[in-house]
C-alpha atoms as a PDB file:
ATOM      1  CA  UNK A   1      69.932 243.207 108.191  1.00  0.00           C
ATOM      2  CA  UNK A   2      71.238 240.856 105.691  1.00  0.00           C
ATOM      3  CA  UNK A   3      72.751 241.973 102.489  1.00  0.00           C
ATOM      4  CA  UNK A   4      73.508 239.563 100.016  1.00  0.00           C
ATOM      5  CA  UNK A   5      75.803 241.028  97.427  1.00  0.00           C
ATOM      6  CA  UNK A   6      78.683 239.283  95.602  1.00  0.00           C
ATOM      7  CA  UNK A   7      81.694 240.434  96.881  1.00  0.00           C
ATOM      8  CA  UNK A   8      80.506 241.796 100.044  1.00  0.00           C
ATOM      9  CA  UNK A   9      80.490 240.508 103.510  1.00  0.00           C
ATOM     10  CA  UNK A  10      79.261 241.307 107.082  1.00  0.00           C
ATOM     11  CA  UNK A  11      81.297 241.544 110.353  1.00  0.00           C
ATOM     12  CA  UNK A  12      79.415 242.064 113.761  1.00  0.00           C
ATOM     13  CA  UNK A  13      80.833 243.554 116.598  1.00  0.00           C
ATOM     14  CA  UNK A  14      79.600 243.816 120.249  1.00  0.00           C
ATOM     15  CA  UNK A  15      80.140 247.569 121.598  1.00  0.00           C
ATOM     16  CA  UNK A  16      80.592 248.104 125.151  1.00  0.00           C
ATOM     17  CA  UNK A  17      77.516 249.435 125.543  1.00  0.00           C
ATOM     18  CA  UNK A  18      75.551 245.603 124.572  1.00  0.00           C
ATOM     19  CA  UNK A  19      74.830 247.043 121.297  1.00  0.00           C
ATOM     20  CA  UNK A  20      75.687 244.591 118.363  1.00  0.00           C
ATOM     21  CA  UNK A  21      77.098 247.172 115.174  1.00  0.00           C
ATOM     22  CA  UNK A  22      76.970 245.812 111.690  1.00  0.00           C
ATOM     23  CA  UNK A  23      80.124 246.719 109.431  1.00  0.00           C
ATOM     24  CA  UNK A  24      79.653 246.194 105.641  1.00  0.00           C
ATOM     25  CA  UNK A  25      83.498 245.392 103.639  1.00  0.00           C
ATOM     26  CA  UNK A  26      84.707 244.265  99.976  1.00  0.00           C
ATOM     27  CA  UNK A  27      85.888 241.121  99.974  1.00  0.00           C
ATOM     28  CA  UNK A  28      88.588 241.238  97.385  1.00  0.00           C
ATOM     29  CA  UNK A  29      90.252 244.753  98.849  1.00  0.00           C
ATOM     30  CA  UNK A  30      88.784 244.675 102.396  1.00  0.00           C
ATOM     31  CA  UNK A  31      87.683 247.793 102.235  1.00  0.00           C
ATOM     32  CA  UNK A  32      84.852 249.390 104.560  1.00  0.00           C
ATOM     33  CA  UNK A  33      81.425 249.747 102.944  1.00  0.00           C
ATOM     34  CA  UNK A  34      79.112 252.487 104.282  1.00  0.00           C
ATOM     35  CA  UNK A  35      76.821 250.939 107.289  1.00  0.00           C
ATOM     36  CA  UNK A  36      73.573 251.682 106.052  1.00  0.00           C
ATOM     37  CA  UNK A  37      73.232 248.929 102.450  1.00  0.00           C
ATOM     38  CA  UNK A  38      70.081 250.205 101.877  1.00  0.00           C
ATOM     39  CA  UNK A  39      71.711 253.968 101.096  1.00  0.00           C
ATOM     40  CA  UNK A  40      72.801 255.170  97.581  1.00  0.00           C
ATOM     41  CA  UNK A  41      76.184 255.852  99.032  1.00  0.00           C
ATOM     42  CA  UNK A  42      76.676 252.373  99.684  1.00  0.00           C
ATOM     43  CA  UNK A  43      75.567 251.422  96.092  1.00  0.00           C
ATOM     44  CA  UNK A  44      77.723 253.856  94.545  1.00  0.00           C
ATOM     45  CA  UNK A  45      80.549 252.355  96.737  1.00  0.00           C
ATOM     46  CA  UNK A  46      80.164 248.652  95.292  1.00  0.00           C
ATOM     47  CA  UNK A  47      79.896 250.190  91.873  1.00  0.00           C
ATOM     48  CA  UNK A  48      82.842 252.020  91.759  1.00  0.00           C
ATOM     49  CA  UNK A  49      85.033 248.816  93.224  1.00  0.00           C
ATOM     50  CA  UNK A  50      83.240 246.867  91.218  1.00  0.00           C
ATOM     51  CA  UNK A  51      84.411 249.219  88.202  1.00  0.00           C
ATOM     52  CA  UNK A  52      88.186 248.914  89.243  1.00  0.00           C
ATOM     53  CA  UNK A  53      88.425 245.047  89.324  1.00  0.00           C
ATOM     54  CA  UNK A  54      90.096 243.289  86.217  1.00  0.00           C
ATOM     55  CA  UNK A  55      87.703 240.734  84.899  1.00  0.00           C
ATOM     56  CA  UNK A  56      89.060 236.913  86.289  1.00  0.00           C
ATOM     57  CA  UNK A  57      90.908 235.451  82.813  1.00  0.00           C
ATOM     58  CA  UNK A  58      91.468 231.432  81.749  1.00  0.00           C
ATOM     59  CA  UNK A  59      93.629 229.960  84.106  1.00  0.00           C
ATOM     60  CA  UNK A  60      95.049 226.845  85.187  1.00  0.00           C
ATOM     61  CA  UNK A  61      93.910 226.689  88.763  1.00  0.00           C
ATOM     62  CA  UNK A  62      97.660 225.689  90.077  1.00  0.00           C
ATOM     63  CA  UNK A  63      99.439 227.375  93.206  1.00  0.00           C
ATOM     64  CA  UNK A  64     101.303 229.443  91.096  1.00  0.00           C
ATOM     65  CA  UNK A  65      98.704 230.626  89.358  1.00  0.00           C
ATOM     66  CA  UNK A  66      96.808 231.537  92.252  1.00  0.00           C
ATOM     67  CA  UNK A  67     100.410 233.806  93.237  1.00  0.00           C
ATOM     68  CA  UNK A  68     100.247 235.611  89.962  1.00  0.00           C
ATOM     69  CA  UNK A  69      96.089 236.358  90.159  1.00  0.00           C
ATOM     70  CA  UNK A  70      96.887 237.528  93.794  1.00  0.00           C
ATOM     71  CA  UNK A  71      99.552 239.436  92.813  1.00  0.00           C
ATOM     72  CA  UNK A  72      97.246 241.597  90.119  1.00  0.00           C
ATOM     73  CA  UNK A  73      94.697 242.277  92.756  1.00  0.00           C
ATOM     74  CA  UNK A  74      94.064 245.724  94.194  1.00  0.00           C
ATOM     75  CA  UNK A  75      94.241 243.769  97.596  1.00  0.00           C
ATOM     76  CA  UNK A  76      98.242 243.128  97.116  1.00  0.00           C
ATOM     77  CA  UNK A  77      98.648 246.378  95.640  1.00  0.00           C
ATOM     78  CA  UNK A  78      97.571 248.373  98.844  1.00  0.00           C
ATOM     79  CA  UNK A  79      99.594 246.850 100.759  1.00  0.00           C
ATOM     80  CA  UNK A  80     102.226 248.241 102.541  1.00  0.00           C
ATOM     81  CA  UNK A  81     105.937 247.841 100.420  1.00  0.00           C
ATOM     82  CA  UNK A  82     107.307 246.148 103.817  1.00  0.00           C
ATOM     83  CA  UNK A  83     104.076 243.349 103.929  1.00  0.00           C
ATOM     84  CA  UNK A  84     104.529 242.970 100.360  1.00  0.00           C
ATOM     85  CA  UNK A  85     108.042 241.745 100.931  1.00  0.00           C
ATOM     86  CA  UNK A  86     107.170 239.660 103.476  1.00  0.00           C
ATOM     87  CA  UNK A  87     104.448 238.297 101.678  1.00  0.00           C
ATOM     88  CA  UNK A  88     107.159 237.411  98.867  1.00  0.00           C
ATOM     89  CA  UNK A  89     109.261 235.672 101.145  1.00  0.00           C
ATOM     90  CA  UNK A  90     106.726 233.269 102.577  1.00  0.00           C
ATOM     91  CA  UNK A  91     105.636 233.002  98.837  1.00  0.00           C
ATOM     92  CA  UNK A  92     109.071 231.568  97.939  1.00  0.00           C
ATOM     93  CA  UNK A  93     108.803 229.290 100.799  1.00  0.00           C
ATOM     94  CA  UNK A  94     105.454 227.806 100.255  1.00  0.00           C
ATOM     95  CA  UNK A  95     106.613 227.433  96.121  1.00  0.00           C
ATOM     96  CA  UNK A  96     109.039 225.119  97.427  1.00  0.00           C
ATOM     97  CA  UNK A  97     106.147 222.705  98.758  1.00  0.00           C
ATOM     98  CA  UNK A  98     103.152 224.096  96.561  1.00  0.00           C
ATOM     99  CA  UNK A  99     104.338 225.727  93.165  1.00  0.00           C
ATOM    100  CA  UNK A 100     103.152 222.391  90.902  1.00  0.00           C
ATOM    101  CA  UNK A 101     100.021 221.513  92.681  1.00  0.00           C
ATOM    102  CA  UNK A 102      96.541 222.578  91.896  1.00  0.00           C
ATOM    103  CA  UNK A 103      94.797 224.901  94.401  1.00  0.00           C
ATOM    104  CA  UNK A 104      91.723 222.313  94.950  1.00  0.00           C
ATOM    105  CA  UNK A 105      93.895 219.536  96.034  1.00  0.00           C
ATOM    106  CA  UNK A 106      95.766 221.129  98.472  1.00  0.00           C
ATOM    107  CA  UNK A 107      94.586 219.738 101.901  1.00  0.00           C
ATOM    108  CA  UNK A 108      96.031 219.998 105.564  1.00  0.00           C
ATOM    109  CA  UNK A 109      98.670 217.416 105.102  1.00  0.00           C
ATOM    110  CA  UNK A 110     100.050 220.236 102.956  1.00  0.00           C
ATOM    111  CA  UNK A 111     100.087 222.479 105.401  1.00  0.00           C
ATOM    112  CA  UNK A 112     101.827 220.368 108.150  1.00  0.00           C
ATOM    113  CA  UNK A 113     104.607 219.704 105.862  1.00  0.00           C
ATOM    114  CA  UNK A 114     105.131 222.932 105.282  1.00  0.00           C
ATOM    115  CA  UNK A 115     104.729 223.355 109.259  1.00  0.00           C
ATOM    116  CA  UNK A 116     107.265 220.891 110.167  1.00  0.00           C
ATOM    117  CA  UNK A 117     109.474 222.114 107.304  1.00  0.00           C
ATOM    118  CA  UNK A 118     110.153 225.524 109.674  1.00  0.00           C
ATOM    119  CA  UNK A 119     109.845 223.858 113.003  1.00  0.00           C
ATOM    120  CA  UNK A 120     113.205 225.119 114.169  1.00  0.00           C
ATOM    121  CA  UNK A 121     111.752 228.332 113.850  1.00  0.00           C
ATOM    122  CA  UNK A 122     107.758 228.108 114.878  1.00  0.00           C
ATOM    123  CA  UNK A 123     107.405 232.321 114.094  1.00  0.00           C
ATOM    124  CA  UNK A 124     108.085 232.069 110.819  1.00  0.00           C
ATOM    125  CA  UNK A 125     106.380 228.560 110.304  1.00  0.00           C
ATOM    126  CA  UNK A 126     103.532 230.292 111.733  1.00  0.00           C
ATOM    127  CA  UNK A 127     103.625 233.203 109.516  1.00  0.00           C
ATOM    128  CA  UNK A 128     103.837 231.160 106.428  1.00  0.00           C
ATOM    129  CA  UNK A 129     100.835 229.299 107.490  1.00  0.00           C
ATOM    130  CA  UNK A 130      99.198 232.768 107.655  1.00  0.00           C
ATOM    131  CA  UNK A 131      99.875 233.745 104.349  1.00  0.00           C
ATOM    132  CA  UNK A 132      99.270 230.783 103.041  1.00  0.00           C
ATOM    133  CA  UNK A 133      95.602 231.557 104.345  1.00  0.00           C
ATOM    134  CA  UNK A 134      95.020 234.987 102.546  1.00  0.00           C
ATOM    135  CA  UNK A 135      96.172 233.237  99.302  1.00  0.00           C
ATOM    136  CA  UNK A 136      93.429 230.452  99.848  1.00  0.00           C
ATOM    137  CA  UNK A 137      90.911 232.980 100.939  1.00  0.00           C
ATOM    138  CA  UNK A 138      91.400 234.589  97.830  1.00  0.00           C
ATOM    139  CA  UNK A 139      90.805 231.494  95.615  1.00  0.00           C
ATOM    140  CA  UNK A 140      88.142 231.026  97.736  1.00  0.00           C
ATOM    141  CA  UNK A 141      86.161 234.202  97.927  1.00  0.00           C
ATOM    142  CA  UNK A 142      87.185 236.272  95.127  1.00  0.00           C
ATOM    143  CA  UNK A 143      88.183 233.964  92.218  1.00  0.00           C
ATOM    144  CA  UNK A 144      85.688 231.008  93.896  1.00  0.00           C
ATOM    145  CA  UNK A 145      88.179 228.080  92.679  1.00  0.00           C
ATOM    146  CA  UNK A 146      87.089 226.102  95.658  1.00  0.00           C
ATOM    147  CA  UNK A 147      84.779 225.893  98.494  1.00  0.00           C
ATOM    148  CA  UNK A 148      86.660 225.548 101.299  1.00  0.00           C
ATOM    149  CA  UNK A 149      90.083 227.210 103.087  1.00  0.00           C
ATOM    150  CA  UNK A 150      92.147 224.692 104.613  1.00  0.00           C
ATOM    151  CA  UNK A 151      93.898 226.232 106.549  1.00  0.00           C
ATOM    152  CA  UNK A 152      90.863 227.340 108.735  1.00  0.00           C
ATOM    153  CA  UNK A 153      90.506 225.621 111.660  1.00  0.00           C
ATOM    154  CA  UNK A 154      94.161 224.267 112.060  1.00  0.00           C
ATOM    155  CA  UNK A 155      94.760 227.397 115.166  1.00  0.00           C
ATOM    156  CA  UNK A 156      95.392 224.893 117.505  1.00  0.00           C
ATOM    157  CA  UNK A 157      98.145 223.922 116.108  1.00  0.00           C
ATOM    158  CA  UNK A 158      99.373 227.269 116.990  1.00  0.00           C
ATOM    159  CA  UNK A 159     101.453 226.779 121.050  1.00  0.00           C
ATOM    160  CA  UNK A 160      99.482 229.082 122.917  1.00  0.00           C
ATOM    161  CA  UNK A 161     102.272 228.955 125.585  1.00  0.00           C
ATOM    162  CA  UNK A 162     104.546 230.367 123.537  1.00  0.00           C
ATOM    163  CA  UNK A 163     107.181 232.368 125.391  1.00  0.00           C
ATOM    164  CA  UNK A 164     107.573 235.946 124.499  1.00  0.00           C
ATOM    165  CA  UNK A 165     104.259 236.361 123.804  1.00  0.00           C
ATOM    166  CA  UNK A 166     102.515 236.309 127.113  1.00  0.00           C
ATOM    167  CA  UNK A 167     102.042 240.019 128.674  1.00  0.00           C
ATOM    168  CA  UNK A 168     105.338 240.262 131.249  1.00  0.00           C
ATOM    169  CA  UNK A 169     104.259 240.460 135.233  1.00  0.00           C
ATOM    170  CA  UNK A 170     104.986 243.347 137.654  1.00  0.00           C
ATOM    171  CA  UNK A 171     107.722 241.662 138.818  1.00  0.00           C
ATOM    172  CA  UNK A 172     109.659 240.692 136.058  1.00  0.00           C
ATOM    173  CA  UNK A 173     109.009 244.412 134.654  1.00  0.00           C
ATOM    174  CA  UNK A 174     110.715 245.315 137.839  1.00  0.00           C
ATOM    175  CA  UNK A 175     113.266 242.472 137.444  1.00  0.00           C
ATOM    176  CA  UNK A 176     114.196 244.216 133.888  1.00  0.00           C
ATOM    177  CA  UNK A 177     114.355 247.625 135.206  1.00  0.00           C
ATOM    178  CA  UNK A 178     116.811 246.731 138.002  1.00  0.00           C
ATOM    179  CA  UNK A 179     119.305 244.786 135.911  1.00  0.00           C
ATOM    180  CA  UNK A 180     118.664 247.606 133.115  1.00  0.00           C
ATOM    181  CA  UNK A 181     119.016 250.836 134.668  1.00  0.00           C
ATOM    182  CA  UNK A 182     118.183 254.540 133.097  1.00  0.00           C
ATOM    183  CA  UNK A 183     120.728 255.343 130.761  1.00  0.00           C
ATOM    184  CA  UNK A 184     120.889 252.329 128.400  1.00  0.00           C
ATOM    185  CA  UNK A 185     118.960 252.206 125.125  1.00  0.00           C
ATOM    186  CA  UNK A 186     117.585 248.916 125.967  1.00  0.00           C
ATOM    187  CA  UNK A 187     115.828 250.491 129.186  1.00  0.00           C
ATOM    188  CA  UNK A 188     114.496 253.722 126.625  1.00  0.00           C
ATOM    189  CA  UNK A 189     112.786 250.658 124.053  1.00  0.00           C
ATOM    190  CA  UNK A 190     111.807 248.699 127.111  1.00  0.00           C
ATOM    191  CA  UNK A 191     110.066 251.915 128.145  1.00  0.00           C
ATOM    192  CA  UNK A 192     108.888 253.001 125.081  1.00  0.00           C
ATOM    193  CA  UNK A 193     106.766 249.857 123.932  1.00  0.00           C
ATOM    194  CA  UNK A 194     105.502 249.019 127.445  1.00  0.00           C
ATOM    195  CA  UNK A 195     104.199 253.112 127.658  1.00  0.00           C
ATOM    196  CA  UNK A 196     102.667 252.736 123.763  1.00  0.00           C
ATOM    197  CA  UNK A 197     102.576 249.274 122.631  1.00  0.00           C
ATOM    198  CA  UNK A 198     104.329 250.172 119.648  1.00  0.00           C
ATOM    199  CA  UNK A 199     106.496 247.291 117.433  1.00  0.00           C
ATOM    200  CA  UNK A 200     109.794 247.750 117.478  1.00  0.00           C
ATOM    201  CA  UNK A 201     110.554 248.784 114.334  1.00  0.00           C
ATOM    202  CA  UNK A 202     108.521 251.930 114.925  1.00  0.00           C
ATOM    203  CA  UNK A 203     110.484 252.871 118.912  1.00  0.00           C
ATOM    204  CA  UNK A 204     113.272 253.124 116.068  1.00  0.00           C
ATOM    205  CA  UNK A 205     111.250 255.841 114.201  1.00  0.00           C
ATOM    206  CA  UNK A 206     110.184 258.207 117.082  1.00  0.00           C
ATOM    207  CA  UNK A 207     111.538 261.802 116.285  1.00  0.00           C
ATOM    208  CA  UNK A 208     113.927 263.021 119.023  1.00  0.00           C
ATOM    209  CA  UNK A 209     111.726 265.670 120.290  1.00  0.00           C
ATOM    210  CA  UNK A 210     109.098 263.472 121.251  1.00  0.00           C
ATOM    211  CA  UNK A 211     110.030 263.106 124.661  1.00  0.00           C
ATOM    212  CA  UNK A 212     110.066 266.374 125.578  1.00  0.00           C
ATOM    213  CA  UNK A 213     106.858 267.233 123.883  1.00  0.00           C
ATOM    214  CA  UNK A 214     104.597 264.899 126.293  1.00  0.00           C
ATOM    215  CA  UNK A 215     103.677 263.383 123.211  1.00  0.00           C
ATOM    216  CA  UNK A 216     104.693 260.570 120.600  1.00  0.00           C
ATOM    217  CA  UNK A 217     102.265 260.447 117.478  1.00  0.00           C
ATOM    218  CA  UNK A 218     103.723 258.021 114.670  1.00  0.00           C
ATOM    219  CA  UNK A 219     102.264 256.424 111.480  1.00  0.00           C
ATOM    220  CA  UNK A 220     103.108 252.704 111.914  1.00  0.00           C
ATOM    221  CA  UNK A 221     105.222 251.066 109.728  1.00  0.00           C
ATOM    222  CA  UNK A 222     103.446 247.675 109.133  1.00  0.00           C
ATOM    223  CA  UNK A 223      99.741 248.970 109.211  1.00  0.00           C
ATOM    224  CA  UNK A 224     100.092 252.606 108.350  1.00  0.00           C
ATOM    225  CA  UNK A 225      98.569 253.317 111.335  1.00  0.00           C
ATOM    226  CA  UNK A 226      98.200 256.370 112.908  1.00  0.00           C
ATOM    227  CA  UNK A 227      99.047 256.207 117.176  1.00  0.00           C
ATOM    228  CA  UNK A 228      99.201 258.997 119.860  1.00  0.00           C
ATOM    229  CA  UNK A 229     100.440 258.408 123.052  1.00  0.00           C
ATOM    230  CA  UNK A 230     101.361 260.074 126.438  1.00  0.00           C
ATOM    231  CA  UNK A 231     104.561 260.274 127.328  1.00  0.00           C
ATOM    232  CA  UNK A 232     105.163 258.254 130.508  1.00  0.00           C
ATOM    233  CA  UNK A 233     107.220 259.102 133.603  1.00  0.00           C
ATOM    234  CA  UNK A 234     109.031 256.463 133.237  1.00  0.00           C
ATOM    235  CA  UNK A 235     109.739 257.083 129.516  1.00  0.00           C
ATOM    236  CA  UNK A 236     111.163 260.750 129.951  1.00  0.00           C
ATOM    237  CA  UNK A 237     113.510 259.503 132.635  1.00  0.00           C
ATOM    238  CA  UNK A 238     114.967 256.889 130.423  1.00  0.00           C
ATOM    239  CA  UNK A 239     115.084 258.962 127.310  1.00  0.00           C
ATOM    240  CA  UNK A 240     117.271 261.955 129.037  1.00  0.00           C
ATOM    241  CA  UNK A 241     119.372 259.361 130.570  1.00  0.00           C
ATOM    242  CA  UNK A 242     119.790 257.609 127.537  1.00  0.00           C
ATOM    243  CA  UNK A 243     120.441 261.268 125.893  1.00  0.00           C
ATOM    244  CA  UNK A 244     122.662 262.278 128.739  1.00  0.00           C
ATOM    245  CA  UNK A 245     124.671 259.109 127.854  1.00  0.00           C
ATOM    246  CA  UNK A 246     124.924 259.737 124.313  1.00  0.00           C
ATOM    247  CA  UNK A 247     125.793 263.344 124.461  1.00  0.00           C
ATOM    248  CA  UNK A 248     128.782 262.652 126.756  1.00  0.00           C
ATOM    249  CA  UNK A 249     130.406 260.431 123.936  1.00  0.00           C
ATOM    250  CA  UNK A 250     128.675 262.144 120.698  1.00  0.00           C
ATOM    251  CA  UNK A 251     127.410 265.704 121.169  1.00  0.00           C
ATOM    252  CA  UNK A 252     125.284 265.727 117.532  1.00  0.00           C
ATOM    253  CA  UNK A 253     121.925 265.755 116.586  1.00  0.00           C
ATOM    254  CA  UNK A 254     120.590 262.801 117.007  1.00  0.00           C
ATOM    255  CA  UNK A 255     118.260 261.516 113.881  1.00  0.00           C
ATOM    256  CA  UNK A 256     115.643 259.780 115.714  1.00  0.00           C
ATOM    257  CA  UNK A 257     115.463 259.310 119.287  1.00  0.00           C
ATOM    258  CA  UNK A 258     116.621 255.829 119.768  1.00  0.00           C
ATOM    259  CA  UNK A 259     119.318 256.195 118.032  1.00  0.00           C
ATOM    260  CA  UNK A 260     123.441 254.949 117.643  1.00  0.00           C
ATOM    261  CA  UNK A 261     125.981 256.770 120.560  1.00  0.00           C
ATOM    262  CA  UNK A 262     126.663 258.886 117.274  1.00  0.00           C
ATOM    263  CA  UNK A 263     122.957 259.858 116.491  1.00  0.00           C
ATOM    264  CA  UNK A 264     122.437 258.004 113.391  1.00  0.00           C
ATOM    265  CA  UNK A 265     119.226 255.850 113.228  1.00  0.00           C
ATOM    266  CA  UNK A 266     119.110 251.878 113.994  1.00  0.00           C
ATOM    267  CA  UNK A 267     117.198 249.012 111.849  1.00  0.00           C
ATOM    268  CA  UNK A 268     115.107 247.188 114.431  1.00  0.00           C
ATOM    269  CA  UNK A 269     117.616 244.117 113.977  1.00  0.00           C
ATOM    270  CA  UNK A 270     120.288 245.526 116.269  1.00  0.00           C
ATOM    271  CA  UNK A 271     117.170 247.287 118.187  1.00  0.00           C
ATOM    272  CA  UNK A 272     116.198 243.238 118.770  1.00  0.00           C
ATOM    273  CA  UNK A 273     119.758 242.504 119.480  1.00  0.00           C
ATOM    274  CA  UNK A 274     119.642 245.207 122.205  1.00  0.00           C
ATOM    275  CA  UNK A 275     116.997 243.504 124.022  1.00  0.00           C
ATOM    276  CA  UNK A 276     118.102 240.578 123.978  1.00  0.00           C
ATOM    277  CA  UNK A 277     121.027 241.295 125.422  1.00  0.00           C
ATOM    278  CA  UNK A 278     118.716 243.048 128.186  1.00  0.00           C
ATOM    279  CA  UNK A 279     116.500 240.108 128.658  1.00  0.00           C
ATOM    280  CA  UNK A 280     119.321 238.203 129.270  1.00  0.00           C
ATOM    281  CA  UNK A 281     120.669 240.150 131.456  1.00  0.00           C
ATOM    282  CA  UNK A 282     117.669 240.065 134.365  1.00  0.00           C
ATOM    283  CA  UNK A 283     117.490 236.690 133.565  1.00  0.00           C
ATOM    284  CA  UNK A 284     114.999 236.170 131.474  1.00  0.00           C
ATOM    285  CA  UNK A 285     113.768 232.353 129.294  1.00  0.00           C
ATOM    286  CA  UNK A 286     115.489 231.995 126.051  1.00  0.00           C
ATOM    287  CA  UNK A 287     112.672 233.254 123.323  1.00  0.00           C
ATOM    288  CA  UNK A 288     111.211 236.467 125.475  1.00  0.00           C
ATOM    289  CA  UNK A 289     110.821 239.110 123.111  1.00  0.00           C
ATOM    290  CA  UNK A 290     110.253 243.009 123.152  1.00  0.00           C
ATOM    291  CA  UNK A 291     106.530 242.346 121.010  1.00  0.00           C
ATOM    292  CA  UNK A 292     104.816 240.980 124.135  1.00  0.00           C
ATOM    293  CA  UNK A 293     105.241 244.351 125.861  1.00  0.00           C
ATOM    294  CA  UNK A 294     102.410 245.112 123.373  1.00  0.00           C
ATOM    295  CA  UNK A 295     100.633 242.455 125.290  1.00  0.00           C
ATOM    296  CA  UNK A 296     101.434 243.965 128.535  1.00  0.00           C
ATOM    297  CA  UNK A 297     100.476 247.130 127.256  1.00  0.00           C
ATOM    298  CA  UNK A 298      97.046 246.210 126.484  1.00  0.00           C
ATOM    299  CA  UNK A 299      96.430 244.097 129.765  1.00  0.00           C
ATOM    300  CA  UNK A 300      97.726 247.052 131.896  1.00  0.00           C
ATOM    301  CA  UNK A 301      94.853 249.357 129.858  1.00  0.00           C
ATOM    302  CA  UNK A 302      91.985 246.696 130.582  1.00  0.00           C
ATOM    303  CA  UNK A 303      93.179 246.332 134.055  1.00  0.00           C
ATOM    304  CA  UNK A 304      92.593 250.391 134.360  1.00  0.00           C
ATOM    305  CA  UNK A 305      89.188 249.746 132.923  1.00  0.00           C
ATOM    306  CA  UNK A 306      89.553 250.422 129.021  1.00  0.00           C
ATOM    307  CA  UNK A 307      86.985 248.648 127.149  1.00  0.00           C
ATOM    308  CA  UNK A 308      88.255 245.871 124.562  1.00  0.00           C
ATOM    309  CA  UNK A 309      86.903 248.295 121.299  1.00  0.00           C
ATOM    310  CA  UNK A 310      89.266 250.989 123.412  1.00  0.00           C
END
């Protein structure tokens, strides 16, 4: 069924069973329509979005007043208080390349400057890029100052190869557990994300029963959210050894479970340092990092016979 609405798009998705389900969301806030657009509840949905928007004022069109519009929309402001600040950063970044120009004559060449500005560090280059994106799609869709997003269809650019993001093999997860033994808190975050494909920054959240329970349910930090997961074998061995460890030099209570010897929690920095440290250790390439366990996660659930919607 096609609905043409201002403001309103259609995604399709194929369902493991071969059936193709329509989802209905608002552009400027992204957020999920009812399915049926020929209901009153869906409607009344538009309307009252439609109700909350401030009306677009005079502007000049330029980069940074693109930042500020973006800034007042409801899509910024439901964002998480960590994405925001990341957002911010990349802002900065892409003001030092952007902040005079007008948003129609920004073309790729922009965008490869601002690529080969970071190319010592091709993450963050690559998540600049990405913001870059939402702020054009914004222009684009919601305040329609031009036709066209230019940063769409520059993903090749993107190394594919990239270490540290590839899902890790049986053998170098058994390479890592032999050089990193039960008792370390590398092994417990090693663990940890490869049993729930959590980030980082959330092993560092898990409450210090969890273990024990059989169960680990956590609202995510970046997204908000919600996972439940099993508790692995493998994970309760490395968590009382880690525990056992800890005990023997700090007997407190420890705040979270991967935690400082004294029991105090950890920001995912020297979480990341940790790992590294490990990775190096079995012997690992330069650049491996603890987010492709997510990866290997995900494989290891398809491989079982998960679905991809799963």
């Amino acid at each position: 069924m096609k609905v043409r609405i201002k403001g309103v798009y259609c995604k399709k998705k194929l369902l493991a069973s071969g059936q193709i389900a329509q989802y209905f969301y608002d552009r400027e806030t992204g957020a999920r329509l009812p399915d049926d657009p020929s209901s009153s509840s869906f409607l009344l949905a538009v309307e009252q979005l439609r109700r909350t928007k401030s009306k677009p004022v005079t502007h000049t069109r330029s980069f940074a007043q693109l930042v500020t519009e973006y800034r007042q929309s409801l899509k910024y402001k439901r964002l998480k208080e960590s994405t925001r600040k990341e957002y911010d950063r990349h802002i900065r970044y892409l003001s030092e390349v952007l902040s005079s120009a007008s948003v129609k004559d920004i073309h790729k060449r922009h965008v490869e400057i601002i690529m080969k500005k970071f190319g010592d560090t091709p993450t963050l280059a690559l998540a600049i890029k990405r913001t870059l994106s939402i702020l054009l799609a914004y222009a684009k869709d919601r305040l329609e100052w031009i036709d066209t997003n230019v940063c769409h269809g520059m993903e090749t650019a993107r190394d594919r190869r990239e270490v540290g993001q590839k899902p890790y093999s049986e053998a170098e997860i058994a390479k890592f557990r032999a050089m990193n033994p039960v008792g370390s808190r590398a092994r417990l975050i090693f663990e940890t994300a490869l049993g729930t494909a959590i980030r980082i920054s959330d092993v560092g959240r898990i409450p210090p029963d969890a273990f024990e329970s059989g169960s680990i349910h956590i609202l995510t930090n970046k997204t908000g959210a919600e996972v439940l997961a099993g508790v692995t074998k493998q994970m309760l061995e490395a968590w009382r050894a880690w525990e056992a460890h800890r005990r023997r030099i700090h007997d407190t209570e420890p705040e979270f479970a991967v935690c400082a010897e004294d029991g105090t929690g950890l920001h995912k920095r020297t979480l990341s340092d940790d790992m590294r440290e490990a990775f190096e250790r079995a012997g690992f390439q330069k650049g491996q990092r603890t987010h492709a366990l997510r990866y290997t996660a995900c494989v290891r659930m398809l491989e079982s016979g998960y679905s991809y919607d799963d």
